[in-house]
Protein backbone atom coordinates (compact mmCIF):
# COMPACT_ATOMS: atom_id res chain seq x y z
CA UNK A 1 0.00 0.00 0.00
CA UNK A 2 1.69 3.62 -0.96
CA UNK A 3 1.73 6.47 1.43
CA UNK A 4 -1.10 7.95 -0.19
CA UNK A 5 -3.21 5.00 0.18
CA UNK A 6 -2.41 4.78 3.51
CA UNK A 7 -3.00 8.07 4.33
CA UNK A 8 -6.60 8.27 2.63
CA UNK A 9 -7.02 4.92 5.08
CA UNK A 10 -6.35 6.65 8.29
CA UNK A 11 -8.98 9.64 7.10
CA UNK A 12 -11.92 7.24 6.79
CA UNK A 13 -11.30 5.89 10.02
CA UNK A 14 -10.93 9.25 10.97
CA UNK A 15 -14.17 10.66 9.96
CA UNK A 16 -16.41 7.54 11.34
CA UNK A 17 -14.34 8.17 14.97
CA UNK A 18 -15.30 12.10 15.01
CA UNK A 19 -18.92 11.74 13.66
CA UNK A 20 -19.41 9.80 16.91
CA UNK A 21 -17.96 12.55 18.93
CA UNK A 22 -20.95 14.89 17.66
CA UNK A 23 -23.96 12.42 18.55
CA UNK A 24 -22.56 11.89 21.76
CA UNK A 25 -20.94 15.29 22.33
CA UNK A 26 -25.02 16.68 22.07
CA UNK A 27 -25.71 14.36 24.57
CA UNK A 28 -23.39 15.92 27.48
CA UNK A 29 -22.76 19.16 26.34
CA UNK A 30 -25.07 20.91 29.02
CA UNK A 31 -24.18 18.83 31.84
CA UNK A 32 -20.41 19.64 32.31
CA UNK A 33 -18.33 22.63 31.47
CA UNK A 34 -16.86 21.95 27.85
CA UNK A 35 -13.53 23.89 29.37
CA UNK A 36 -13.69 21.18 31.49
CA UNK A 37 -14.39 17.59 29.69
CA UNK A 38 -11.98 19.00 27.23
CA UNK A 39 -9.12 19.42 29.61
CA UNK A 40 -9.84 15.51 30.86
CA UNK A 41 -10.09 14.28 27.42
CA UNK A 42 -6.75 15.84 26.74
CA UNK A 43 -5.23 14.64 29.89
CA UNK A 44 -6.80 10.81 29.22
CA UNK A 45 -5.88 10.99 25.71
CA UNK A 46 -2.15 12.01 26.47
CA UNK A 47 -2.03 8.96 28.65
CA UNK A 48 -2.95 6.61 25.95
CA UNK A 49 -0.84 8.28 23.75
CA UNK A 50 2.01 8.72 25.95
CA UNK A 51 2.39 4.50 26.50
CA UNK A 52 1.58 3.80 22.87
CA UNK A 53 4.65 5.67 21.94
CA UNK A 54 6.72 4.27 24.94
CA UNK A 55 5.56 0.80 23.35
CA UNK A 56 6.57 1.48 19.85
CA UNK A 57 8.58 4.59 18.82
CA UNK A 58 10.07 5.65 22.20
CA UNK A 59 10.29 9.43 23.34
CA UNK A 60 13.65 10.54 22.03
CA UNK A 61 14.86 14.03 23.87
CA UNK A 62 14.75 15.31 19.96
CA UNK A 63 11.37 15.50 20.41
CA UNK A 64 11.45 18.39 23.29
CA UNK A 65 13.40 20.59 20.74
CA UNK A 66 11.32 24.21 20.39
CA UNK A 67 8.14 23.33 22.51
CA UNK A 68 6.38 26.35 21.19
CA UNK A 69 5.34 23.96 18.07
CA UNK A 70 3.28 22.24 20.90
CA UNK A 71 1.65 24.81 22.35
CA UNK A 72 0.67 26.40 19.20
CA UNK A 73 -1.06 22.68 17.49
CA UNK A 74 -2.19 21.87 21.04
CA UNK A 75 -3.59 25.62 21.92
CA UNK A 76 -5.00 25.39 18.18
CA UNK A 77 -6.73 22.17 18.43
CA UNK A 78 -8.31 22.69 22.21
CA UNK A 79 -9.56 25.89 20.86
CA UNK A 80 -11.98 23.40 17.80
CA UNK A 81 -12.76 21.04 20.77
CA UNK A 82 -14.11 23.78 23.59
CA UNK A 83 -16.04 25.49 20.60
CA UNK A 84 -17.56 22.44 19.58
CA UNK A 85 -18.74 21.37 22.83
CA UNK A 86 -20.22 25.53 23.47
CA UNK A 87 -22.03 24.39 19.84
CA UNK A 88 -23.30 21.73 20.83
CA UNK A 89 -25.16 22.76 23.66
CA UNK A 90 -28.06 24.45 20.82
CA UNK A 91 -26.79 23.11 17.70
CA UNK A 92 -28.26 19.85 16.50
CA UNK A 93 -25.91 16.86 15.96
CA UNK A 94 -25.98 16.49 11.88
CA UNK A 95 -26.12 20.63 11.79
CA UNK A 96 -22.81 20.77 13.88
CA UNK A 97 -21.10 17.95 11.17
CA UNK A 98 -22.34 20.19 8.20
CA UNK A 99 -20.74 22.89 9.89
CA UNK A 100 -17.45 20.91 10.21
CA UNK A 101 -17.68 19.92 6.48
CA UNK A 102 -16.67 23.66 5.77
CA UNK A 103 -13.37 23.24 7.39
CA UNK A 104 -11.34 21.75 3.49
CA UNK A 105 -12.51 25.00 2.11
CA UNK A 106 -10.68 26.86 5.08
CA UNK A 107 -7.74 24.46 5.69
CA UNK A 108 -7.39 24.49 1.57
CA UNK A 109 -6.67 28.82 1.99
CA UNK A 110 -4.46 27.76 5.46
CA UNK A 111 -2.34 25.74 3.03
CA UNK A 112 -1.85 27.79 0.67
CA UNK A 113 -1.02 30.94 3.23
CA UNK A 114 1.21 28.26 4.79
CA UNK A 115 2.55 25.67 2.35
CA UNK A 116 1.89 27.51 -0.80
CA UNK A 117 -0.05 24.14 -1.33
CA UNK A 118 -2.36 24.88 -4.78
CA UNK A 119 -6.16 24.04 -5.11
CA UNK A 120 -6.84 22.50 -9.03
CA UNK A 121 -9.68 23.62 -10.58
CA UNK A 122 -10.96 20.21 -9.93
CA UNK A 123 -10.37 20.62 -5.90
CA UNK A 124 -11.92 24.22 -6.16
CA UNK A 125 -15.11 22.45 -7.68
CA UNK A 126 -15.58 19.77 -5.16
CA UNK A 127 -14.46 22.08 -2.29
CA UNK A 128 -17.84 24.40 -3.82
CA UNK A 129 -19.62 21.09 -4.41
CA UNK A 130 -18.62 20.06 -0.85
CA UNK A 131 -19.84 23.82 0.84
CA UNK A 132 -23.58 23.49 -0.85
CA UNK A 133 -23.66 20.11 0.40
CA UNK A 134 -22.86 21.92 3.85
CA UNK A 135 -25.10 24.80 3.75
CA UNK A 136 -27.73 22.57 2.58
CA UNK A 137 -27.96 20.59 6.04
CA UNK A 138 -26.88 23.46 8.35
CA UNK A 139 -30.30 25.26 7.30
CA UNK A 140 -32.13 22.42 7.06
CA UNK A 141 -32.88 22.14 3.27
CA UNK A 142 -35.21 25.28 3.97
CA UNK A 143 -34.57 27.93 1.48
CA UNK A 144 -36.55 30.51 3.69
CA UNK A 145 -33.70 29.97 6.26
CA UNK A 146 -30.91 30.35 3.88
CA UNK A 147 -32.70 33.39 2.57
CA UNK A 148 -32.98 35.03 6.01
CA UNK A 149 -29.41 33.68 6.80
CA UNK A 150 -30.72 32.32 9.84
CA UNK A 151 -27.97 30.12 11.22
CA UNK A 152 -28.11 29.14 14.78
CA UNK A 153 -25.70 30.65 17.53
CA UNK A 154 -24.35 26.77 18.01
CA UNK A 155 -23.43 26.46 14.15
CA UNK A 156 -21.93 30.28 14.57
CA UNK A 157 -19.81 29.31 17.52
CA UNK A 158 -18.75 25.60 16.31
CA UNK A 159 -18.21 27.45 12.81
CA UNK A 160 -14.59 29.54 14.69
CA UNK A 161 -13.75 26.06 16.41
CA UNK A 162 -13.28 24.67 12.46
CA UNK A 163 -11.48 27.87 11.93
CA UNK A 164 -8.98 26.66 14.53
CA UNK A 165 -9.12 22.89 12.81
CA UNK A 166 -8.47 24.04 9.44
CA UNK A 167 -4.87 25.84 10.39
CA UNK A 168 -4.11 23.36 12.81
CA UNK A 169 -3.92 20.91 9.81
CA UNK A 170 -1.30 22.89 7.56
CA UNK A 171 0.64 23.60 10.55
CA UNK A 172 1.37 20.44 11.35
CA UNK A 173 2.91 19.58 7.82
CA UNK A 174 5.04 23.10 8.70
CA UNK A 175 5.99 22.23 12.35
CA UNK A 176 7.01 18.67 12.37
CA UNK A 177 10.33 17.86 12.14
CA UNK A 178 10.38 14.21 11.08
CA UNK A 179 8.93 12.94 14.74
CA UNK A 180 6.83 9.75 14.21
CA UNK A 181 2.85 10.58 14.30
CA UNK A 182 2.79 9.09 17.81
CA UNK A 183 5.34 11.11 19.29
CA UNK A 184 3.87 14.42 17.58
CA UNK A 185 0.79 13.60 18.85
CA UNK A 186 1.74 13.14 22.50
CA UNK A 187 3.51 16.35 22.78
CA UNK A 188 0.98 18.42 21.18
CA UNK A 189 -1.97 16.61 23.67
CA UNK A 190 0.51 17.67 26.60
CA UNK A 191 0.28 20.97 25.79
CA UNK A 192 -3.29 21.31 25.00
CA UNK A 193 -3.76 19.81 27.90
CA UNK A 194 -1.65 22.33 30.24
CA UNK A 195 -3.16 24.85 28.37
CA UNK A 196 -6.58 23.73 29.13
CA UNK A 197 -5.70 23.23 33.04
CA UNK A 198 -4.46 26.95 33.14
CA UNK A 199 -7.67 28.60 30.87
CA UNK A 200 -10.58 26.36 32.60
CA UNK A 201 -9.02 25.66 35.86
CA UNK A 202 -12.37 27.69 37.56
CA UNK A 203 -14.77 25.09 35.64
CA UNK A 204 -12.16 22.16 36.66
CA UNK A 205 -12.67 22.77 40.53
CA UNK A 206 -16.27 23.36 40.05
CA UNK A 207 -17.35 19.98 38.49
CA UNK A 208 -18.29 17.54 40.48
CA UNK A 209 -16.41 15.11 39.06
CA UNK A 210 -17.68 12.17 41.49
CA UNK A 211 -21.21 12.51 40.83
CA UNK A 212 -21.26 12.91 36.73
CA UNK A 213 -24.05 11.01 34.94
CA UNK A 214 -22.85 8.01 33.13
CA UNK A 215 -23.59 9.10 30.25
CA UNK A 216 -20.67 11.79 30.84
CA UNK A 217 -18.29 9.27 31.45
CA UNK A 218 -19.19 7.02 28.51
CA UNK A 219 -19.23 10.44 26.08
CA UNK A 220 -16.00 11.74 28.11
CA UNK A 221 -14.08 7.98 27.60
CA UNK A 222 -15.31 7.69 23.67
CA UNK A 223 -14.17 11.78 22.79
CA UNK A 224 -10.45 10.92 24.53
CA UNK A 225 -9.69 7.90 23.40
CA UNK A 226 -11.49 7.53 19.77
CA UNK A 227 -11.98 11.05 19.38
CA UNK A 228 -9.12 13.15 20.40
CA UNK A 229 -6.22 10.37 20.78
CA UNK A 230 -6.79 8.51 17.84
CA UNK A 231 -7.77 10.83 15.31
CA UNK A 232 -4.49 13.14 16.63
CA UNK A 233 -2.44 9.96 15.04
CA UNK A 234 -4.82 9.59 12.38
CA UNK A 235 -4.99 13.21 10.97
CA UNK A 236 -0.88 13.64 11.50
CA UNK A 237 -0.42 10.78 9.94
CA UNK A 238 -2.49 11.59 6.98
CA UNK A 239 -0.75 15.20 6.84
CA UNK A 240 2.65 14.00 6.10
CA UNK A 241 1.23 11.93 2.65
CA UNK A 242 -1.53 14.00 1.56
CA UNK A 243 -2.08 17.64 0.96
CA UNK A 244 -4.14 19.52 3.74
CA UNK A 245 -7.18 20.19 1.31
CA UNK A 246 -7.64 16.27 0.84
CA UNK A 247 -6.60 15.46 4.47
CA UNK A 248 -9.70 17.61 5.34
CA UNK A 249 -11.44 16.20 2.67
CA UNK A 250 -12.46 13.50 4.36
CA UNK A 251 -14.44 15.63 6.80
CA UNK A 252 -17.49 15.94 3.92
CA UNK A 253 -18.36 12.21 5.14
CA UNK A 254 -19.18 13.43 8.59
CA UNK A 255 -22.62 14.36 8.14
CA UNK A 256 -23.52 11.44 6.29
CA UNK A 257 -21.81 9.22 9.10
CA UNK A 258 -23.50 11.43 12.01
CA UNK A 259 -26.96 10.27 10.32
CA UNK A 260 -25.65 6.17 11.14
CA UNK A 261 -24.61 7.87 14.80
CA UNK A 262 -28.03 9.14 15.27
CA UNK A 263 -30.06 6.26 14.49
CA UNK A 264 -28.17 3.74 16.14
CA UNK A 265 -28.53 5.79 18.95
CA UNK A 266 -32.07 5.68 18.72
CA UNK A 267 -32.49 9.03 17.86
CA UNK A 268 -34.94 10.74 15.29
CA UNK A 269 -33.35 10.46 11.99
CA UNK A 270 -33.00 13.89 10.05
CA UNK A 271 -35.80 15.28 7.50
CA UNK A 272 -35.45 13.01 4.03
CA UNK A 273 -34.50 16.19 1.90
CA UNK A 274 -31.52 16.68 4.42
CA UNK A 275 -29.88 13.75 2.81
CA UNK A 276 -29.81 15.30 -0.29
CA UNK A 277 -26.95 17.51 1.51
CA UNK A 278 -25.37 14.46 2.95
CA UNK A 279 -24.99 12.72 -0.50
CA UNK A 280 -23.71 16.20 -2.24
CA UNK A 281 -20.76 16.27 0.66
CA UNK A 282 -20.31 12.42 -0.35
CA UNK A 283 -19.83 13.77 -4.36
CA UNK A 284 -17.46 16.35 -3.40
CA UNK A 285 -15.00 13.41 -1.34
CA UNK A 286 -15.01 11.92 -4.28
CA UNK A 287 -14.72 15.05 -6.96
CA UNK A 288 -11.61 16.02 -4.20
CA UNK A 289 -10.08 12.61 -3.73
CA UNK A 290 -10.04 11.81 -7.82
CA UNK A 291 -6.50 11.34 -8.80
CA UNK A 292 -4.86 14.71 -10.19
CA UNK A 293 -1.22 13.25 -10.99
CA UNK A 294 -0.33 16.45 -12.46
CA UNK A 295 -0.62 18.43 -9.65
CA UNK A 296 0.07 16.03 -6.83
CA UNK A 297 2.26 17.53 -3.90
CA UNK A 298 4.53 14.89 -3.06
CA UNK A 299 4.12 12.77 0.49
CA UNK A 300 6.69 13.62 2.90
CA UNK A 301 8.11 10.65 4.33
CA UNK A 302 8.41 9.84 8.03
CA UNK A 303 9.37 7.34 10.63
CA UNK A 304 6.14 5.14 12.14
């Protein structure tokens, strides 16, 4: 399997782990502080992350050369997570994805400002493709809405948090210095995490971390370990084979996924005409992901 392949492998994984995080995200958003469950994700996810590079790669001292790269990908990504979880206290579930599903459009102009990575005329057309898909679900497939530009304050909120996502992705390719995915990861979930501690220490001491709801737990243990630690090795990974607009390609599946979240969990599926959204983010993966040998930025190889 070639880097690319593998890369593209590690993004569908990717986007079936963080669909989850929005069904069950909506579920505990109002009953803790999201400063809060996202400093414990961070800190349970660094754990994980912190053995599974002790098992495999090690934690050479190179990878404590200029720290700042931490705090900026870890301040960067718990910025996205607190946002999404403010979001999701009013925004629905499959609203919040579509609002994620903007993020290639964003990270595509991050790349460029950052990598000088260039968007094809083909990208450009699934990235548009990809945004009416969006817009389509995050009003609700009313055209009344659109036409009043009524967008909720969740969607507006979640909406910066993808702001935050779509940089964080170039700026990985920029940062890292050849350390293995693993090893990235770990040191940029320490720093969110200390970060976190030091913004939302207030909310920290105020939960009452004894007497959560299960539910809390369950949500809290999914969004740390599938959620935040995985998809940090999945979407690093990805970033050193594929360029940042196809890495967040893969994001225009999250709706569609959210949808199998929601009804598994019992929940009422979405309007039928919202699907038509769903399948027009599916058509732009695919208008995005179409081989453009031409204009292919070569993988950048690294240790794993």
């Amino acid at each position: 399997m070639t880097p690319q392949a593998r890369g593209h492998l590690a993004m569908l994984v990717f986007s079936a782990l963080v669909a989850g995080s929005f069904s069950l995200g909506s579920l505990i958003a109002n009953q803790i502080a999201p400063e809060a469950i996202t400093a414990a994700r961070f800190l349970i996810a660094s754990v994980v992350i912190g053995v599974a590079a002790l098992m495999t790669t090690g934690l050479p001292r190179s990878v404590a050369q200029a720290p700042w790269r931490y705090l900026v990908l870890g301040g960067l990504f718990a910025s996205y997570f607190v946002l999404m979880f403010h979001g999701l206290k009013t925004a629905p579930p499959v609203s919040a994805a579509a609002v994620f599903t903007l993020t290639p459009v964003m990270s595509a102009v991050a790349g460029w400002v950052l990598l000088r990575q260039i968007t094809t005329p083909r990208m450009g057309l699934a990235l548009t493709v990809g945004a009416v898909g969006a817009l389509w679900v995050i009003f609700r497939a009313d055209w009344r809405a659109f036409a009043a530009f009524e967008i909720g304050g969740g969607e507006i909120i979640f909406f910066w948090g993808c702001v935050a996502h779509a940089i964080y992705t170039p700026m990985v390719r920029k940062l890292n210095r050849g350390e293995p995915a693993v090893v990235f990861t770990f040191g940029t979930l320490v720093a969110g995490c200390l970060l976190l501690t030091l913004y939302g220490w207030a909310d920290i001491r105020a939960t009452d971390w004894v007497n959560l709801p299960l539910i809390v737990w369950v949500g809290l243990l999914y969004v740390s370990i599938f959620a935040t630690a995985a998809s940090f090795v999945l979407v690093q990974f990805a970033t050193l084979r594929l360029p940042s607009a196809k890495v967040m390609a893969y994001t225009y599946l999250t709706p569609s996924w959210v949808i199998l979240w929601e009804i598994a969990l019992g929940q009422q599926p979405p309007a039928l005409l919202i699907f038509v959204g769903a399948i027009l983010t599916v058509v732009a993966l695919l208008l995005l992901l179409k081989a453009e040998d031409q204009h292919r930025v070569p993988a950048q190889s690294a240790p794993e």
